[in-house]
N, C-alpha and C. Protein backbone atom coordinates (compact mmCIF):
# COMPACT_ATOMS: atom_id res chain seq x y z
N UNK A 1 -55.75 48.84 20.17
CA UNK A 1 -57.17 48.61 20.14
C UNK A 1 -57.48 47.24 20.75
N UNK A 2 -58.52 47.10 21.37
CA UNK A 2 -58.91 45.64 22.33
C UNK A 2 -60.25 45.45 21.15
N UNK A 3 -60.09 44.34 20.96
CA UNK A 3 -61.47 43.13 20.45
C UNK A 3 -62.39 43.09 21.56
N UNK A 4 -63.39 43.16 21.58
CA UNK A 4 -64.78 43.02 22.04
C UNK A 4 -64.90 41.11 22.34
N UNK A 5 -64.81 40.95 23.53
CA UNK A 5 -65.00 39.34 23.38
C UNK A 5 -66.83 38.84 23.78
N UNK A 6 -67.07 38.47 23.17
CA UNK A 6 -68.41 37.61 23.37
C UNK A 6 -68.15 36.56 23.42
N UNK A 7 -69.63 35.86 24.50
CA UNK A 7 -69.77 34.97 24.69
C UNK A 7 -71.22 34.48 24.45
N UNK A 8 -71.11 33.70 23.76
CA UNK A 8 -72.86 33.01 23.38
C UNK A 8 -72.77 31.70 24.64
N UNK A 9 -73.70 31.80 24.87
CA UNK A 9 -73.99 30.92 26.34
C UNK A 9 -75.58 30.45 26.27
N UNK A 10 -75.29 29.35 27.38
CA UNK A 10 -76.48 29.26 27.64
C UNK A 10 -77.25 29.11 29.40
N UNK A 11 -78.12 28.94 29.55
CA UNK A 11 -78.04 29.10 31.53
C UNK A 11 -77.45 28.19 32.16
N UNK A 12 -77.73 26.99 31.27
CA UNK A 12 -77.56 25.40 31.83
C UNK A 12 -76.67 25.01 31.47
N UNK A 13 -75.82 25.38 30.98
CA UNK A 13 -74.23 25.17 30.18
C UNK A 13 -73.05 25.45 31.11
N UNK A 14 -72.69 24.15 31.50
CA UNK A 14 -71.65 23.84 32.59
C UNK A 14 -70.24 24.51 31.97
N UNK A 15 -70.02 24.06 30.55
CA UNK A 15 -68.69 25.13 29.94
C UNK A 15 -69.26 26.24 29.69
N UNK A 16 -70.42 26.69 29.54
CA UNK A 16 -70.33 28.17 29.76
C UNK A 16 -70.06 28.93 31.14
N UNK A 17 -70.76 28.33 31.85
CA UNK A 17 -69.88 28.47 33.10
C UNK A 17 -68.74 28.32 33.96
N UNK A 18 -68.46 27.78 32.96
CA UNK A 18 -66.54 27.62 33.27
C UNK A 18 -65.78 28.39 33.03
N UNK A 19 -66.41 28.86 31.55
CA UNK A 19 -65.53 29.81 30.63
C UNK A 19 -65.60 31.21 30.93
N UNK A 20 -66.96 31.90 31.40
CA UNK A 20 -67.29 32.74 31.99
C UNK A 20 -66.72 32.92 33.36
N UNK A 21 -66.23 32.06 33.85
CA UNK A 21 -65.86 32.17 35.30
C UNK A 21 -64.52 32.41 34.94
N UNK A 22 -64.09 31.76 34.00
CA UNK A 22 -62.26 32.16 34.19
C UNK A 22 -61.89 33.35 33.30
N UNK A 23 -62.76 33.76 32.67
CA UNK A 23 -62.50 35.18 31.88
C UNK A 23 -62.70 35.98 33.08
N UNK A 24 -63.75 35.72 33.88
CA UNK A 24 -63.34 37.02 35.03
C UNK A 24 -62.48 37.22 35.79
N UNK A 25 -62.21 35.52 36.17
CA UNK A 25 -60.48 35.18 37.09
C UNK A 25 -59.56 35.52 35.80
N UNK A 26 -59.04 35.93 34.89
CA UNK A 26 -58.47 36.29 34.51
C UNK A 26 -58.21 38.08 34.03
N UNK A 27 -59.66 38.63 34.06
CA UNK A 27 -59.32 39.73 34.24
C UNK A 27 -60.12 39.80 32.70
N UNK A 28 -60.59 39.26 31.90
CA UNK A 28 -60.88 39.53 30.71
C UNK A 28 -62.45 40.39 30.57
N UNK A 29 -62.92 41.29 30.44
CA UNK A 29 -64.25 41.74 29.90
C UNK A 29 -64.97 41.11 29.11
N UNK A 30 -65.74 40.66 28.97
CA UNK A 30 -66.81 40.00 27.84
C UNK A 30 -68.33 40.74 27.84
N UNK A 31 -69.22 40.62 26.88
CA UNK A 31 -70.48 40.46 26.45
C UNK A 31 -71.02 39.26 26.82
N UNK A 32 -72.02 39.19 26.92
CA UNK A 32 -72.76 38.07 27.04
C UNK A 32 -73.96 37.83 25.70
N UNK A 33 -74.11 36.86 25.22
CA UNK A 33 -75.52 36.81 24.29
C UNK A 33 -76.23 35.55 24.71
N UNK A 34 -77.08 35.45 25.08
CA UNK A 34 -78.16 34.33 25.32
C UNK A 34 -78.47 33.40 24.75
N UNK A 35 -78.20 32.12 24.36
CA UNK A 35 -78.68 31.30 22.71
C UNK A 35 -79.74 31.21 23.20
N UNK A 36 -80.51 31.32 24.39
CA UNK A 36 -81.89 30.86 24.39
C UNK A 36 -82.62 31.66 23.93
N UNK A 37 -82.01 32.89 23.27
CA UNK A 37 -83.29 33.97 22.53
C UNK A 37 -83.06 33.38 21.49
N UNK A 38 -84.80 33.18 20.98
CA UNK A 38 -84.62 32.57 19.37
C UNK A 38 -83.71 33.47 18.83
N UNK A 39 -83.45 34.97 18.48
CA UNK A 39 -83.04 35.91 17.63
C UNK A 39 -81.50 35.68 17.89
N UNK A 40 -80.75 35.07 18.97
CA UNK A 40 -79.39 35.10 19.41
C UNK A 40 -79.00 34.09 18.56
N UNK A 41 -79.99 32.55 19.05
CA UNK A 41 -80.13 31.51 18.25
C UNK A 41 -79.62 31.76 17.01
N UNK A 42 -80.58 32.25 16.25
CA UNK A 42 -80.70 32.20 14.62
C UNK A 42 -79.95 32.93 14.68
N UNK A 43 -79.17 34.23 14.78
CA UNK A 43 -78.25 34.84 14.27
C UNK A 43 -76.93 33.91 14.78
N UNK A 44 -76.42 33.51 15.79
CA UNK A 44 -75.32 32.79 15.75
C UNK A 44 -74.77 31.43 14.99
N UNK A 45 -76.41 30.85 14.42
CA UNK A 45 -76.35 29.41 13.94
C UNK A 45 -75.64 30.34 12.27
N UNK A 46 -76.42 31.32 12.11
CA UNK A 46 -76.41 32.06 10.55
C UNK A 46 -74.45 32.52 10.95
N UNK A 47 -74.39 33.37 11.42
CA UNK A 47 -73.05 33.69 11.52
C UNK A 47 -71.68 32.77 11.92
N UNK A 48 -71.77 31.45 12.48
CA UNK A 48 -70.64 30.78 12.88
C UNK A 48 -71.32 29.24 12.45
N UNK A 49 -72.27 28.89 12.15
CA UNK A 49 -72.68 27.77 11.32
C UNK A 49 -72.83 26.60 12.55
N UNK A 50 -73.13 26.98 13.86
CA UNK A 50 -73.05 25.77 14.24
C UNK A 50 -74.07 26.57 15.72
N UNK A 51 -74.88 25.21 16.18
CA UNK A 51 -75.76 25.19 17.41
C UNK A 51 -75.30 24.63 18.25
N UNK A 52 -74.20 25.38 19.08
CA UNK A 52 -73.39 24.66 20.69
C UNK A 52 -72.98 25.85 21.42
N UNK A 53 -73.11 25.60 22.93
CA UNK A 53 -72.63 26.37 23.54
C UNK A 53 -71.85 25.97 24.38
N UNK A 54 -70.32 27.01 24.35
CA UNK A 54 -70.16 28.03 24.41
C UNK A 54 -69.57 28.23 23.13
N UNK A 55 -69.93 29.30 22.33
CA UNK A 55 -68.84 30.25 21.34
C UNK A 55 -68.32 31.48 21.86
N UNK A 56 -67.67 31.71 21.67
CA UNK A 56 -66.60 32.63 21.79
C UNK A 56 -66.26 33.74 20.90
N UNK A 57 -66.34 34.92 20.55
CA UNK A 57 -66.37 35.65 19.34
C UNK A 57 -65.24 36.66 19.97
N UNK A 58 -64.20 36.92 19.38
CA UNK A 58 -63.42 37.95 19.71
C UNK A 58 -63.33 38.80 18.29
N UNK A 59 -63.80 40.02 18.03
CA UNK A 59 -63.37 40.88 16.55
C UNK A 59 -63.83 39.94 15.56
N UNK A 60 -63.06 39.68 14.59
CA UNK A 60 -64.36 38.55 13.25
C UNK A 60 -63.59 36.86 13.94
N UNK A 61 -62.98 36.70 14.45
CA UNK A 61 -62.28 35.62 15.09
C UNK A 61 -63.51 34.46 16.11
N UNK A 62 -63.97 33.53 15.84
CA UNK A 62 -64.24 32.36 16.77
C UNK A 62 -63.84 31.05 16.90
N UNK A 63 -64.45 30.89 18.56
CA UNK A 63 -64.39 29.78 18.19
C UNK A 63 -65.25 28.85 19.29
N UNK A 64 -65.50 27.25 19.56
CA UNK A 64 -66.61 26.77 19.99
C UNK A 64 -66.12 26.14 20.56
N UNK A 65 -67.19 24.88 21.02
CA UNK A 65 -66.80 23.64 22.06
C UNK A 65 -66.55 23.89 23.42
N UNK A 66 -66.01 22.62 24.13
CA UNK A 66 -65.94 22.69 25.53
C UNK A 66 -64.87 23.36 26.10
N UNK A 67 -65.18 23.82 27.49
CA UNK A 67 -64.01 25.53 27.54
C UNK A 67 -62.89 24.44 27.40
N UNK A 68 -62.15 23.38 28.17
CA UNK A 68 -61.18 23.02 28.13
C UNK A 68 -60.16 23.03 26.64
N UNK A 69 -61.01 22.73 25.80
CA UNK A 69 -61.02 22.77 24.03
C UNK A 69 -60.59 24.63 23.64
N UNK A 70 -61.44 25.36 24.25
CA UNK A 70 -61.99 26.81 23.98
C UNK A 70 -60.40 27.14 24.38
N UNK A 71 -60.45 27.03 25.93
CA UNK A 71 -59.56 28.08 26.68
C UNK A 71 -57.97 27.92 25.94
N UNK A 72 -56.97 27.26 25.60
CA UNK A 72 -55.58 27.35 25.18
C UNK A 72 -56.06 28.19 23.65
N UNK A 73 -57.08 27.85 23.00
CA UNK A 73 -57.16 28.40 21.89
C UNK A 73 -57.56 30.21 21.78
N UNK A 74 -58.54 30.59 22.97
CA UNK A 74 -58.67 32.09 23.30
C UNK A 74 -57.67 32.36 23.77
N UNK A 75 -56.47 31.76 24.83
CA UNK A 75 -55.30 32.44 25.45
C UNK A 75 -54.42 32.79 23.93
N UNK A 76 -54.56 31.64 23.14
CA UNK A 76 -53.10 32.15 21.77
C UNK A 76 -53.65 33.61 21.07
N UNK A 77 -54.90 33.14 21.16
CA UNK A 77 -55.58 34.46 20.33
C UNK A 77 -55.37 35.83 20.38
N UNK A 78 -55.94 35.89 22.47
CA UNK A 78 -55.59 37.19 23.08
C UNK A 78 -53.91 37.74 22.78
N UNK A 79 -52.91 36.72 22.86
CA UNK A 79 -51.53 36.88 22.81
C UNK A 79 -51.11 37.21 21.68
N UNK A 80 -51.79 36.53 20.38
CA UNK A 80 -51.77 37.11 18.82
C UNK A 80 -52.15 38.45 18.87
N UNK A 81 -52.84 39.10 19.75
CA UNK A 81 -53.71 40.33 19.57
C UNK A 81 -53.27 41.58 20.50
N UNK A 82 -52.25 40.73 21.35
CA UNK A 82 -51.32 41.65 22.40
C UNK A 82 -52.06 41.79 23.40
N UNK A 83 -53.46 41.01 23.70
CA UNK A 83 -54.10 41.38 25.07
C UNK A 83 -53.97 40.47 25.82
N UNK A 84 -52.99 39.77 25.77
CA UNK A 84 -52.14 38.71 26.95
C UNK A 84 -51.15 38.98 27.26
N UNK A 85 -50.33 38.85 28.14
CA UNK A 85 -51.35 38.68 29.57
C UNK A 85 -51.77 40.12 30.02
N UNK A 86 -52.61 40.60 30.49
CA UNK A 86 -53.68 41.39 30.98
C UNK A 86 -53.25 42.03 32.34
């Protein structure tokens, strides 16, 4: 079974655009969610306790901050989960 990866982003978010760019150079599928919708907003601040983008949601698993921070921590994850390497 594959985890569903999301990404909470935002337009102007230079690590969201980083992070988004190398999930596709890597081959990974994602969701996208918008924080600029209030409703994305408030449900992500309610569900992961924190207002920054990028988060990362794989299955009940996240995690936040700048991709450089993000990315070694989603690669162990995917590999915990057998969807590394791809």
């Amino acid at each position: 079974m594959t985890d569903t990866v999301i990404v909470y982003s935002t337009p102007t978010c230079s690590d969201c655009r980083l992070l988004k760019s190398w999930l596709g150079r890597v081959g990974v599928d994602y969701d996208e969610r918008d924080l600029t919708d209030q409703a994305v907003m408030e449900d992500a601040k309610r569900r992961f306790g924190v207002r920054v983008a990028p988060i990362t949601e794989i299955g009940a698993w996240f995690t936040y901050g700048t991709f450089v921070a993000q990315k070694p921590r989603i690669e162990t994850h995917l590999k915990e989960l057998g969807q590394w390497p791809l």
